[in-house]
Structures are given as structure tokens and as C-alpha cells.
Protein backbone atom coordinates (compact mmCIF):
# COMPACT_ATOMS: atom_id res chain seq x y z
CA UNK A 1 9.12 -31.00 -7.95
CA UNK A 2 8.16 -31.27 -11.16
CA UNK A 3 4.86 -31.81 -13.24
CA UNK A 4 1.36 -29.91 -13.97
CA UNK A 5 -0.42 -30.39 -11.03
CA UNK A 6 2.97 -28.23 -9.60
CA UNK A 7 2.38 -25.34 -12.00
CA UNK A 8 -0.97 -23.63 -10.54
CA UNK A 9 0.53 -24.29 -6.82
CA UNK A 10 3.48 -22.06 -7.57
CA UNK A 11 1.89 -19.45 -9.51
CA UNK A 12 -0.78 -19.31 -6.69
CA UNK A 13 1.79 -19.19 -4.04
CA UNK A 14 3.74 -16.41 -6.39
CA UNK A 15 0.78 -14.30 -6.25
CA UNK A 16 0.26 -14.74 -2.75
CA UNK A 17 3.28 -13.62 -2.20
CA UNK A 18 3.30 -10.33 -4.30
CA UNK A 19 -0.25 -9.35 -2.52
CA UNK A 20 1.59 -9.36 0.96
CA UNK A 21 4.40 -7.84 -0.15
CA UNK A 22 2.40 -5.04 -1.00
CA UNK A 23 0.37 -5.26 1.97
CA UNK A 24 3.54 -5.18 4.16
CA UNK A 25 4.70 -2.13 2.22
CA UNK A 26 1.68 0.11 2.32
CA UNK A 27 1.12 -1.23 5.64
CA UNK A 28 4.84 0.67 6.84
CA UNK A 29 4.35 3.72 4.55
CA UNK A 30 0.59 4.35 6.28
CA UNK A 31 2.35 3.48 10.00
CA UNK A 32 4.87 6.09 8.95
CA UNK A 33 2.95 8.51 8.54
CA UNK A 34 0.84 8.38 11.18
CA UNK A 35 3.70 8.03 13.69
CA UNK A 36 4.33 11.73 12.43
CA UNK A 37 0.93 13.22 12.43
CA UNK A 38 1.10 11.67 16.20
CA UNK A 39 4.23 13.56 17.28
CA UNK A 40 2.65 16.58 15.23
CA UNK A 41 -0.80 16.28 16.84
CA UNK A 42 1.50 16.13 20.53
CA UNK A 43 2.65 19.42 19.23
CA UNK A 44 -0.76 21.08 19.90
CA UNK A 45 -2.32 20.16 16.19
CA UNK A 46 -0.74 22.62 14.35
CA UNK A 47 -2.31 24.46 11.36
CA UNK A 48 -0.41 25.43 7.96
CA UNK A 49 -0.66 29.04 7.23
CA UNK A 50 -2.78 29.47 10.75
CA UNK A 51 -5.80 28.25 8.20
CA UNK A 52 -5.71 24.36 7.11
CA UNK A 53 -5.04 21.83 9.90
CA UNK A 54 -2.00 19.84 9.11
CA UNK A 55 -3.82 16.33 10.08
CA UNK A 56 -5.96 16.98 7.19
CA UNK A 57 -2.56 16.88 4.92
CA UNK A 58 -1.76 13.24 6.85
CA UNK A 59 -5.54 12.14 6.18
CA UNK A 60 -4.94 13.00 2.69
CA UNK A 61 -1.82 11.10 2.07
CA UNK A 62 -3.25 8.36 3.80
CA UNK A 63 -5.57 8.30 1.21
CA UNK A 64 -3.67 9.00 -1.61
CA UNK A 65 -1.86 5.93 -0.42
CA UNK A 66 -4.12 3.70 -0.58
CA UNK A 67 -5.68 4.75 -3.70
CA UNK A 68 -2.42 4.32 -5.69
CA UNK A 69 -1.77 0.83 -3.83
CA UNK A 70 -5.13 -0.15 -5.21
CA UNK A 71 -4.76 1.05 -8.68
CA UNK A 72 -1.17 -0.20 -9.53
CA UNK A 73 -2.11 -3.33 -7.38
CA UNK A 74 -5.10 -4.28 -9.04
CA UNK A 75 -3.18 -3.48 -12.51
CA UNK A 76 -0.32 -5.70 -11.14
CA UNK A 77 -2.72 -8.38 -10.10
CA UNK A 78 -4.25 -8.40 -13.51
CA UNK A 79 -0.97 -8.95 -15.87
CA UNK A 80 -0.51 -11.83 -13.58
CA UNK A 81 -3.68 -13.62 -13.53
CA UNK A 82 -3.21 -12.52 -17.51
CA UNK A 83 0.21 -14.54 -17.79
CA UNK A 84 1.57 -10.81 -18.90
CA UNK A 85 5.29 -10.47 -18.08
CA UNK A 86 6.96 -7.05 -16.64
């Protein structure tokens, strides 16, 4: 299909696109690791050096995670609404 009424469609539907993609892949990485803090946690909730619990380490990475998936996302998100190429 051709012609400008097209145009915003497509880009929408591109951008769309890009948000779930990232969605689906910080939705994995955060499911990975908290199917390992669940088979650690079965292990009796260990501790690292018999001081720091390791679920806090899991916590932390999940929100590490999720930080950097909003940072880069939102800085992805903004070249495109911006028309910037990568």
C-alpha cells in the first residue's frame, strides 16, 4: 500500500512492535531469574558468606533489570518518535 495516510500506520505499528519486543525480552530475563531464586529458596534460602541472603542478590537484579530496560527503552523510544536512525 502506498500513500501518506500509510506512513504514520506503519511507523505506529513499528513502534508497537519494538515496545513488545522488549517487553517479551525483559519479561523472560525477570522469569529466569526468578525460576532460580525459586529452586534456591527450595534449597532452604541460602545466605552468601552465612551473612547476606542470596534472594536479596535476585531482588536486586530484578531491579537492575528493569531499571536498564527503562533507561535504554525510553532512550530507544525517543530516537524513534525523533525520526533518529541507529
Amino acid at each position: 500500500m502506498s500513500g501518506r495516510w500509510w506512513r504514520p500506520w506503519r511507523e505506529a505499528f513499528y513502534l508497537a512492535m519494538d515496545l513488545f519486543a522488549h517487553l517479551f525480552v525483559a519479561l523472560v530475563l525477570i522469569g529466569a531469574i526468578e525460576g532460580a531464586q525459586m529452586a534456591l529458596h527450595a534449597a532452604g534460602d541460602p545466605k552468601l558468606l552465612d551473612l547476606v541472603p542470596i534472594r536479596y542478590i535476585f531482588d536486586a537484579m530484578d531491579l537492575a533489570l528493569l531499571a536498564l530496560f527503562f533507561v535504554f527503552g525510553t532512550v530507544s523510544m525517543y530516537r524513534a518518535f525523533k525520526g533518529e536512525k541507529d
